[in-house]
N, C-alpha and C. Protein backbone atom coordinates (compact mmCIF):
# COMPACT_ATOMS: atom_id res chain seq x y z
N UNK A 1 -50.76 19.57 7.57
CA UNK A 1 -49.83 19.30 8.64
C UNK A 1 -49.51 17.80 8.65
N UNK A 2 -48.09 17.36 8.82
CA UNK A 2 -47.66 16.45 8.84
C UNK A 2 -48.21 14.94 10.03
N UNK A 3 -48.74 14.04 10.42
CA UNK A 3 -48.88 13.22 11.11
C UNK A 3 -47.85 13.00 11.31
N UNK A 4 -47.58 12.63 12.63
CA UNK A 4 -46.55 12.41 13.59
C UNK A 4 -45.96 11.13 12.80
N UNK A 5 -46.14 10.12 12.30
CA UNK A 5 -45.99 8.84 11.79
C UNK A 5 -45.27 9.78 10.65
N UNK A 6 -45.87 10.36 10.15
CA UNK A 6 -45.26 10.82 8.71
C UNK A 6 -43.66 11.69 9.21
N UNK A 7 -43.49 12.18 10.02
CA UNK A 7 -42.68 12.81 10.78
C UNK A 7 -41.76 11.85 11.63
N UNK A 8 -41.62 11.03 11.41
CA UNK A 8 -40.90 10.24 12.09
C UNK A 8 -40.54 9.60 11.33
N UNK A 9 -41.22 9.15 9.94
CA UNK A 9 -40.92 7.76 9.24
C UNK A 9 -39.42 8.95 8.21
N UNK A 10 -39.74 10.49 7.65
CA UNK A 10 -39.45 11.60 7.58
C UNK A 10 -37.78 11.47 8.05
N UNK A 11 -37.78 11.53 9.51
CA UNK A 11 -36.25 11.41 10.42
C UNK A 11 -35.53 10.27 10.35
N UNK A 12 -36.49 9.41 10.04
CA UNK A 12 -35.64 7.58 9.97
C UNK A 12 -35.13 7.60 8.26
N UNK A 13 -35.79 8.58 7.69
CA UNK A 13 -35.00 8.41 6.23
C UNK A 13 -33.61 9.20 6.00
N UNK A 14 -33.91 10.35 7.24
CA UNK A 14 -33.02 11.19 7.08
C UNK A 14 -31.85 10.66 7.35
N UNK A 15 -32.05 9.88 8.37
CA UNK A 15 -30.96 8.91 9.46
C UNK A 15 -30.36 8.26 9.19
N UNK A 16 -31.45 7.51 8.18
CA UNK A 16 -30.50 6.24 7.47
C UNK A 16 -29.74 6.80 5.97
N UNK A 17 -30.11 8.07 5.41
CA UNK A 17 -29.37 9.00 4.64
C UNK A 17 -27.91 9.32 4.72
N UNK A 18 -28.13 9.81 6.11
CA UNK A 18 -26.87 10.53 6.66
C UNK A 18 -25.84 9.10 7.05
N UNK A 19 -26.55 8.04 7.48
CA UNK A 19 -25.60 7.47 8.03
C UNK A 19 -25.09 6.17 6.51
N UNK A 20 -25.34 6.35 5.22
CA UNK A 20 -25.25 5.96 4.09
C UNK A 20 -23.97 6.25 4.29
N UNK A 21 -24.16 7.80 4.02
CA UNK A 21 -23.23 8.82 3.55
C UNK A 21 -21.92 8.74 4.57
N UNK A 22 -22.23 8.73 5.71
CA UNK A 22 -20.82 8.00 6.30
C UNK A 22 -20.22 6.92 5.78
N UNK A 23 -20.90 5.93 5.85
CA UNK A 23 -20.46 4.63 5.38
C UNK A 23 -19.54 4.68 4.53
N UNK A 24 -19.96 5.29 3.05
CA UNK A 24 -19.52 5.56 2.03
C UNK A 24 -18.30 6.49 2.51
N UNK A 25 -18.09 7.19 3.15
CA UNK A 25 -17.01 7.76 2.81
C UNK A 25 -15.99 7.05 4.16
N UNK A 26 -16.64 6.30 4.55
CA UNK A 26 -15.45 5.56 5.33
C UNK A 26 -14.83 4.34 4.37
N UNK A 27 -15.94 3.89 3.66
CA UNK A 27 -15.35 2.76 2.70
C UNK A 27 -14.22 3.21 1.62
N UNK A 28 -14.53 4.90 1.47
CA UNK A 28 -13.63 5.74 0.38
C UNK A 28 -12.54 5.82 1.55
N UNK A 29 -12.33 6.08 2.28
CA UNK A 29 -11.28 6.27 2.55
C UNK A 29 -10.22 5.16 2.76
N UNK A 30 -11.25 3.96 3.02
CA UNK A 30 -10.46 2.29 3.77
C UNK A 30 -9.57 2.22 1.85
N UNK A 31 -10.61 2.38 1.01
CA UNK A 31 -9.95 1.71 -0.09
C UNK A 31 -8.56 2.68 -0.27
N UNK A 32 -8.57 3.97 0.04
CA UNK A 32 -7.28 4.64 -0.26
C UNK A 32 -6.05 4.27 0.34
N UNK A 33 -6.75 3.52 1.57
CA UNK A 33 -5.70 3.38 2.07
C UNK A 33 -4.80 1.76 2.23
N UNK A 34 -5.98 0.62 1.38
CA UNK A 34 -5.05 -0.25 0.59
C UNK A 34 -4.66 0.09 -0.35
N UNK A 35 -5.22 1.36 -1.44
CA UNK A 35 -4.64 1.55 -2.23
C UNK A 35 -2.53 1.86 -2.17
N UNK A 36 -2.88 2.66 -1.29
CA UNK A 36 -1.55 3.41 -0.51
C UNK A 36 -0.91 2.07 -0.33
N UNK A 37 -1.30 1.38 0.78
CA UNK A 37 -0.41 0.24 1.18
C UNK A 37 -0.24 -0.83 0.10
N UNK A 38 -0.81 -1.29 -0.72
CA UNK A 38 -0.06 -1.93 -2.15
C UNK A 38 0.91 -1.52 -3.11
N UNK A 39 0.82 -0.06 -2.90
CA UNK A 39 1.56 0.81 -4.13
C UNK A 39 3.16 0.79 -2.70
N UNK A 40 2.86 0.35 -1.54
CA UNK A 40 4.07 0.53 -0.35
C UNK A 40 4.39 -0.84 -0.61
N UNK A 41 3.62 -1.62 -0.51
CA UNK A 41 4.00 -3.25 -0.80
C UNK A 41 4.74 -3.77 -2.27
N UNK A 42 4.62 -3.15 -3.48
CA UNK A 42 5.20 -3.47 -4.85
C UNK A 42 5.92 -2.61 -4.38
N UNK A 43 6.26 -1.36 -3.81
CA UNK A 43 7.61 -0.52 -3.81
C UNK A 43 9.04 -1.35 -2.83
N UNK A 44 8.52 -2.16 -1.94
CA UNK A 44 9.23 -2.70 -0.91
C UNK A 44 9.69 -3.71 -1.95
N UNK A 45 9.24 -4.82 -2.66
CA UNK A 45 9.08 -5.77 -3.23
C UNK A 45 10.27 -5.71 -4.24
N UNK A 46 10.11 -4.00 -4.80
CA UNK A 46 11.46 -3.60 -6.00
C UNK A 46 12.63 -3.63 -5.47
N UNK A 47 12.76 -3.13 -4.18
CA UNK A 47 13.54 -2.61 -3.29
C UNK A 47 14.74 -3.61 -3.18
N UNK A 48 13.66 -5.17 -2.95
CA UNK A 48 13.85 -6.15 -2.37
C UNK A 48 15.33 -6.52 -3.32
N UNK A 49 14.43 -6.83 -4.29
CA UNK A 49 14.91 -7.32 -5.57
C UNK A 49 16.47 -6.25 -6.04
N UNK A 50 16.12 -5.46 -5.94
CA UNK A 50 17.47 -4.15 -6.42
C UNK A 50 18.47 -4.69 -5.05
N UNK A 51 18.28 -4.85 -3.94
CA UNK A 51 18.96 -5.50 -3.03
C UNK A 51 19.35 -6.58 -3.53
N UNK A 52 18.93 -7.48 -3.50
CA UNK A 52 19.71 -8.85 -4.04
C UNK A 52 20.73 -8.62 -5.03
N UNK A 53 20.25 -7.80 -6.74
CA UNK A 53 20.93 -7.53 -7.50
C UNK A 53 22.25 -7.01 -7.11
N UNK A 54 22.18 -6.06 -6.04
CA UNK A 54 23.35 -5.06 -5.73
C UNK A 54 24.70 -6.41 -4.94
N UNK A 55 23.63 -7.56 -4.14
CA UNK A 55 24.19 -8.19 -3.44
C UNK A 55 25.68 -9.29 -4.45
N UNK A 56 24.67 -9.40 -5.46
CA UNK A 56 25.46 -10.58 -6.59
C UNK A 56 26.40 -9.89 -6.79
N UNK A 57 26.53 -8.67 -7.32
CA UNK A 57 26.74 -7.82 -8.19
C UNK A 57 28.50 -7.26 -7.00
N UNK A 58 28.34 -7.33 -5.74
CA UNK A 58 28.97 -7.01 -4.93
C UNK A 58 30.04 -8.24 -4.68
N UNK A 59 28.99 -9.45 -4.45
CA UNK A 59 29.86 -10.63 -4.70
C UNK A 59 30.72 -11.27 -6.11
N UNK A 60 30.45 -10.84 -6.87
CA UNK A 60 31.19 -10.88 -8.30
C UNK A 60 32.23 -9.92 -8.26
N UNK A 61 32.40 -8.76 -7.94
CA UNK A 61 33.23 -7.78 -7.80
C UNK A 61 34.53 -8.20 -6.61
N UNK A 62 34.43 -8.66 -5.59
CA UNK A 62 35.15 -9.52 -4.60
C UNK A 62 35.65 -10.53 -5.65
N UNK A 63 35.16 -11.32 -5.76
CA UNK A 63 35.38 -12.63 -6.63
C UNK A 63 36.94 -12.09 -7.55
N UNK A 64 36.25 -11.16 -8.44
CA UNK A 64 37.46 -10.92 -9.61
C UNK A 64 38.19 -10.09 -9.08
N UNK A 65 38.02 -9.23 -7.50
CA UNK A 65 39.03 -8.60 -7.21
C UNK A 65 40.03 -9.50 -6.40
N UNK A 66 39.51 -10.45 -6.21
CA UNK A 66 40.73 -12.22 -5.26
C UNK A 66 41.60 -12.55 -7.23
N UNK A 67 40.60 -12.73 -7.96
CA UNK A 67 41.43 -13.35 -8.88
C UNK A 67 42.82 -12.05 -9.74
N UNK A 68 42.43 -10.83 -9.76
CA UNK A 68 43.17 -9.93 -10.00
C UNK A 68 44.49 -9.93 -8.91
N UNK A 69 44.22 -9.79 -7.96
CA UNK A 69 45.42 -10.54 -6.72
C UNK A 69 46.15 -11.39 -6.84
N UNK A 70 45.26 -12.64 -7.05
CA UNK A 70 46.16 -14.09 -7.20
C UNK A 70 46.75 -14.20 -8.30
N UNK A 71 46.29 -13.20 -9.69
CA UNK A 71 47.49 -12.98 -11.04
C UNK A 71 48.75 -12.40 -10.41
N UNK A 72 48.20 -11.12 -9.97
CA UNK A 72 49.75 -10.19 -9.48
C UNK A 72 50.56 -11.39 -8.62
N UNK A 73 50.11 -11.76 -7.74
CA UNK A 73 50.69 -12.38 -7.30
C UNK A 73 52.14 -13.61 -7.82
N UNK A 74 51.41 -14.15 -8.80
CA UNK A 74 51.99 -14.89 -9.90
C UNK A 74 52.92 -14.74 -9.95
């Protein structure tokens, strides 16, 4: 039969077992979820960039559609 000491020291392993095992899967989950938010942060970042491009790309198109004008015009 177990001594009470032995039975207790027994529950404090169990305790600090179980509460490992939380830990760990709270840390699994924290990392998924910078994972998530970096893979949201380089997606914003492309976004960014394809914006600007579209922006030049919009302003060049104005540009030669004034100079196509100011020929006819001629």
């Amino acid at each position: 039969m177990a001594t009470l000491e032995e039975e207790l020291e027994e529950k404090q392993s169990n305790s600090e077992t179980a509460q490992r095992t939380k830990v760990k899967g709270k840390i699994a989950t924290l990392e998924a979820k910078i994972a998530n938010l970096e893979e949201q942060l380089e997606n914003e970042g492309k976004e960014r960039l394809q914006q600007k491009a579209n922006q030049k790309m919009d302003k060049k198109i104005k540009e030669l559609t004034m100079n196509i004008e100011d020929e006819r015009r001629k």
